[in-house]
Protein backbone atom coordinates (compact mmCIF):
# COMPACT_ATOMS: atom_id res chain seq x y z
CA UNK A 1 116.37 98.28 108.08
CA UNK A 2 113.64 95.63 108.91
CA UNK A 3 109.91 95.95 107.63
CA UNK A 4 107.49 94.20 108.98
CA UNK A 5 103.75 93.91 107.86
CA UNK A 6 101.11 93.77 111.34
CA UNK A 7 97.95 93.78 109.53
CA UNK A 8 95.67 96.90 108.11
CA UNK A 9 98.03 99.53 107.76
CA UNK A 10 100.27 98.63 110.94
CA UNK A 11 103.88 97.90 110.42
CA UNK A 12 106.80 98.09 112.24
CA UNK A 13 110.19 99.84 111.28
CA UNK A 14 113.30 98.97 112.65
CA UNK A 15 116.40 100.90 112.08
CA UNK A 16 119.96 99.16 112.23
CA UNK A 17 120.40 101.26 115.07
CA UNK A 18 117.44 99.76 116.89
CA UNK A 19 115.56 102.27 116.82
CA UNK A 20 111.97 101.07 116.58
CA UNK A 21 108.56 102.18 114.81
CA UNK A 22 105.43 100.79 114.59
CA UNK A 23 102.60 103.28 111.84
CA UNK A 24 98.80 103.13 112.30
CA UNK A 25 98.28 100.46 115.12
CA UNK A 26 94.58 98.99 115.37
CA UNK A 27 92.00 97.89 117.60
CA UNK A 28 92.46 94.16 117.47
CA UNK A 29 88.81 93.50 119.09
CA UNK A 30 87.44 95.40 115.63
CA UNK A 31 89.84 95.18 112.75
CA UNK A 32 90.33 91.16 113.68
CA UNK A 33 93.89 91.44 114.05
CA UNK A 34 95.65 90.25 117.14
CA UNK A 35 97.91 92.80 119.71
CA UNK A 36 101.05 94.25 118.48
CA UNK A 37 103.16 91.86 120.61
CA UNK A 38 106.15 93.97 120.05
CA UNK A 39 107.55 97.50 121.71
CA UNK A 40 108.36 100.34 119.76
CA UNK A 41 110.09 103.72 120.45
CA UNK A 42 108.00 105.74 118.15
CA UNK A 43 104.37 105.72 116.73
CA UNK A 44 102.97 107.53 114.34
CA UNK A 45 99.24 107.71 113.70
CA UNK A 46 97.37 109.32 111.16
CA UNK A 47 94.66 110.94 113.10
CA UNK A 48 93.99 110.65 116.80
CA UNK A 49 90.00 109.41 116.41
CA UNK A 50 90.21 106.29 113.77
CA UNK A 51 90.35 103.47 115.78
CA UNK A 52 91.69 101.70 113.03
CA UNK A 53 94.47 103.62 112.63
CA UNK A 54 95.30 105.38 116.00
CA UNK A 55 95.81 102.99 118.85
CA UNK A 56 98.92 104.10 119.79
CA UNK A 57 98.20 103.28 123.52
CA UNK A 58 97.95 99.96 122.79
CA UNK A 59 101.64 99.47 121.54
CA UNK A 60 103.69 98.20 124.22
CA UNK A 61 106.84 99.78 125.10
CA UNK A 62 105.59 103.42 125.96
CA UNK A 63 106.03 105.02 122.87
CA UNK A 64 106.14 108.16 121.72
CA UNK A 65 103.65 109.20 119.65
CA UNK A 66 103.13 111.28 116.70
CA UNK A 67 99.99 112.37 115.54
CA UNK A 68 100.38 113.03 111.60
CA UNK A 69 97.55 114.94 110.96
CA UNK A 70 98.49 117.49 113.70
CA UNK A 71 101.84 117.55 112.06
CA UNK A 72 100.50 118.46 109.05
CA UNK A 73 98.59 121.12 110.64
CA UNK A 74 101.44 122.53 112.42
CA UNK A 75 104.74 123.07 110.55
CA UNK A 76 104.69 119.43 108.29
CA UNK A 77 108.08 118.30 110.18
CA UNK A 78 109.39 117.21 113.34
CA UNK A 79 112.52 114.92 114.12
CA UNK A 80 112.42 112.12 117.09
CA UNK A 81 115.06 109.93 118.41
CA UNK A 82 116.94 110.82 115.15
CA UNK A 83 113.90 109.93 112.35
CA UNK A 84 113.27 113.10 110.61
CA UNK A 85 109.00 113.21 109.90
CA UNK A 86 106.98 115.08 107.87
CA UNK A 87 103.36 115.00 107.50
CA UNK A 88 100.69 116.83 104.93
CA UNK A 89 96.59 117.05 105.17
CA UNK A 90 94.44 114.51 103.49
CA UNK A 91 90.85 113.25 103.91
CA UNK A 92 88.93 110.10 104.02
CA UNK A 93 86.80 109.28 101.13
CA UNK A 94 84.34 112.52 100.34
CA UNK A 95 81.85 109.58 99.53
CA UNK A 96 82.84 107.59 101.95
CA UNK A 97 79.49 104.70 102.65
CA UNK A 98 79.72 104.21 105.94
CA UNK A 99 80.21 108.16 107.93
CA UNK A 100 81.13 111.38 107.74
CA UNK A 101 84.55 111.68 106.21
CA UNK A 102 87.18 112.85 108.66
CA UNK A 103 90.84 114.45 108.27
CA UNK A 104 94.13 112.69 108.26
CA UNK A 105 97.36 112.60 107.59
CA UNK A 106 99.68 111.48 105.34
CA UNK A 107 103.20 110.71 106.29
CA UNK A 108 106.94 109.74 105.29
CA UNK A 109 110.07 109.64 107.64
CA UNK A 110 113.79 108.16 106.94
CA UNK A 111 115.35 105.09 107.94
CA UNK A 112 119.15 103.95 107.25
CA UNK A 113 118.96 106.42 104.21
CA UNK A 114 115.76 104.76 103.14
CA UNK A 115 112.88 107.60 102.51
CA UNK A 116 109.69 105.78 103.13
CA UNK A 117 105.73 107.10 102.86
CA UNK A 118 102.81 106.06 104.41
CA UNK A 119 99.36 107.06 102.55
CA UNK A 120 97.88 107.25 106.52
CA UNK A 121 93.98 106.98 105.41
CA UNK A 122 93.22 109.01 102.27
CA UNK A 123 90.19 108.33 100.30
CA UNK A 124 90.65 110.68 97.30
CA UNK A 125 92.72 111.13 94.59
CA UNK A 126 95.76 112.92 95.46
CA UNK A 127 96.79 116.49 94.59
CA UNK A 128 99.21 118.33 93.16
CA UNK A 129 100.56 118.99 96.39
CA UNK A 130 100.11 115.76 97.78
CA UNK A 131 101.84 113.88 94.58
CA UNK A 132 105.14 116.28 95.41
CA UNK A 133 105.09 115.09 99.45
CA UNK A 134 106.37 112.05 98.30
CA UNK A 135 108.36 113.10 95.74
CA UNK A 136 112.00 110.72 95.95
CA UNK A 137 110.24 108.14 97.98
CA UNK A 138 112.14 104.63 98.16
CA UNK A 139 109.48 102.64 100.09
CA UNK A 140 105.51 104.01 99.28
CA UNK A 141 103.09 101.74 101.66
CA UNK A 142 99.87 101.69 99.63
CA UNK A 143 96.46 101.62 100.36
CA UNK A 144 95.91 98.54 98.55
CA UNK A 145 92.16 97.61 99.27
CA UNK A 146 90.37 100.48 97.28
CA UNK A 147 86.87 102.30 98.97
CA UNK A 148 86.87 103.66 102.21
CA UNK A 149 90.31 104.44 100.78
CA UNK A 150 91.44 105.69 97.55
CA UNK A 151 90.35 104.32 94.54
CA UNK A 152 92.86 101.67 92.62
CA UNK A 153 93.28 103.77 89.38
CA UNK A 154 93.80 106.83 91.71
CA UNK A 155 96.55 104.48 93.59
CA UNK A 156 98.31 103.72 90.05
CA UNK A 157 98.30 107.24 89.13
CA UNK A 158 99.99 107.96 92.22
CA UNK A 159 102.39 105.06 91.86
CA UNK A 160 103.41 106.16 87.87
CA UNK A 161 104.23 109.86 88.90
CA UNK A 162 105.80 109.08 92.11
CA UNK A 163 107.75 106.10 91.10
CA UNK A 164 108.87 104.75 94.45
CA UNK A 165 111.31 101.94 94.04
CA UNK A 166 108.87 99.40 96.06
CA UNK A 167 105.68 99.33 96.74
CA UNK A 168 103.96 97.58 99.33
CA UNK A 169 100.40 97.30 99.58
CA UNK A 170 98.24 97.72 103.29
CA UNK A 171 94.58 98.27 103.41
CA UNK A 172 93.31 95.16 101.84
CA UNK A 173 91.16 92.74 102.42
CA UNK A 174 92.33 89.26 104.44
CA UNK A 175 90.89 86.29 106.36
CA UNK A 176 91.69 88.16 109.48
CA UNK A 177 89.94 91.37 108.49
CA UNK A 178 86.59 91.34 110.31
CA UNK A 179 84.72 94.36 108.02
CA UNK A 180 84.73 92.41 104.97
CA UNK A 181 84.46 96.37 103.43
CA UNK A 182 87.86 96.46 100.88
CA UNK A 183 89.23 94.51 98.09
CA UNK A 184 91.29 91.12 98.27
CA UNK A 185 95.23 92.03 97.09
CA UNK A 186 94.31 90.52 93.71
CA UNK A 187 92.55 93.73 92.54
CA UNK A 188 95.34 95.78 93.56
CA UNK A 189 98.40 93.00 91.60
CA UNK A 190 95.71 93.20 88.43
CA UNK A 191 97.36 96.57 87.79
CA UNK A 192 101.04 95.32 87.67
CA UNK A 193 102.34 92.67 85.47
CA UNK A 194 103.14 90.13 86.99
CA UNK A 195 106.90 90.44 86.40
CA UNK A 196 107.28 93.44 88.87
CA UNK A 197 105.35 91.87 91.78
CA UNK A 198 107.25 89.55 94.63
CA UNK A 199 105.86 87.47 97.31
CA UNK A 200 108.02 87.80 100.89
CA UNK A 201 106.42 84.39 101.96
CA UNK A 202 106.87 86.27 105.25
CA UNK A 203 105.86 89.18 107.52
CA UNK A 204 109.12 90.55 107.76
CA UNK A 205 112.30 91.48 105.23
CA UNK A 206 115.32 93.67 105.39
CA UNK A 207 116.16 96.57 103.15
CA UNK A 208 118.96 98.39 102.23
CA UNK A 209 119.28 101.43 100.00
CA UNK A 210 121.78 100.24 97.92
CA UNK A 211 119.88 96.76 97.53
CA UNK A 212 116.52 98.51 96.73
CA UNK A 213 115.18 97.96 92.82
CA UNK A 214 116.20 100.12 90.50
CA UNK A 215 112.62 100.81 88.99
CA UNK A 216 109.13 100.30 91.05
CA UNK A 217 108.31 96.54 92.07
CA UNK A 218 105.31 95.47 94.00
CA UNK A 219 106.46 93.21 97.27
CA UNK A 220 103.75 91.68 99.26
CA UNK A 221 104.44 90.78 102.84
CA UNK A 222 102.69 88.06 104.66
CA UNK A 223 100.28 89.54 108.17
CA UNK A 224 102.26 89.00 111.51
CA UNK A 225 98.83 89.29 113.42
């Protein structure tokens, strides 16, 4: 499996079977990244009205998309072009400074064995409920930048009882991201020692299951756009 780091909370996921999917795609003209350049089979937003995290139209390719917070609200699972997904309810920040908070989704799917989550655009720390969604997780991309989204000790809370065997940090702030309104990665990496964290140098590495750590380390990939 490849993984490979867009910007925000955009990546692309590509299967050794080439199947292709790209989470949470942007509006480049307001988050500051530039156009996914790449096509995907499969999408999966976390709400249809962020435009920071739902511009599945704008992936080339034709896609199919999958709206995770309608997931959630209708069964939690659905399979596409072999990926099994499952989805549960979450919110943006109740005091969230800049609008009303909206509803989203939270997500995980499987790749080449490989049980991966995506924390969509939460704001809140996460329940009971939420904490056993991504219960067995290998791969838990983290929403690494703190308010709009959830708070860092919330985060590291999440990241003791869930224990994913990497973690990958999104969200956060970078020289491309034109809001200026989260954290640089440095606040997130002051919760780790600096043992368990790795630098890709890159925007893109390949996993395997069997090559995955055996307890959680932090890799941070390098923004393709």
């Amino acid at each position: 499996m490849k993984l490979k780091w867009y910007g925000h909370a955009c990546f692309q996921i590509q299967g050794d079977n080439g199947v292709t999917i790209v989470t949470d795609p942007y509006t480049p003209e307001t988050a500051g990244y530039d156009p996914i350049p790449d096509p995907a089979d499969l999408v999966v937003i976390s709400s249809g009205n962020d435009s920071f995290h739902c511009r599945g139209d704008l992936v080339p390719g034709q896609p199919l998309v999958i709206n995770a917070l309608e997931l959630a609200q209708t069964g939690g699972a659905r399979a596409e072009k072999g990926v099994p997904f499952r989805a549960v309810w979450s919110m943006e920040a109740l005091d969230h400074r800049y609008h009303d908070p909206d509803a989203n989704g939270m997500y995980r799917f499987e790749v080449d064995g490989i049980h991966i989550g995506h924390m969509g655009d939460v704001g809140n720390p996460l329940s009971d409920e939420q904490m056993d969604f991504f219960a067995g997780l290998d791969v838990l991309l983290a929403l690494a930048g703190d308010h709009p989204t959830i708070a860092l000790p919330d985060l590291k809370a999440v990241i003791d009882r869930v224990q994913p065997r990497l973690v990958v940090p999104m969200h956060f702030r970078t020289l491309r991201w034109k809001p200026r309104n989260t954290l640089w990665i440095e606040s997130f990496l002051s919760l780790f020692d600096d043992a368990d964290v790795d630098f890709a140098f890159a925007t893109e590495v390949s996993l395997t299951k069997a090559a995955l750590p055996i307890s959680t380390r932090v890799l941070v990939l390098a923004h393709a756009c």
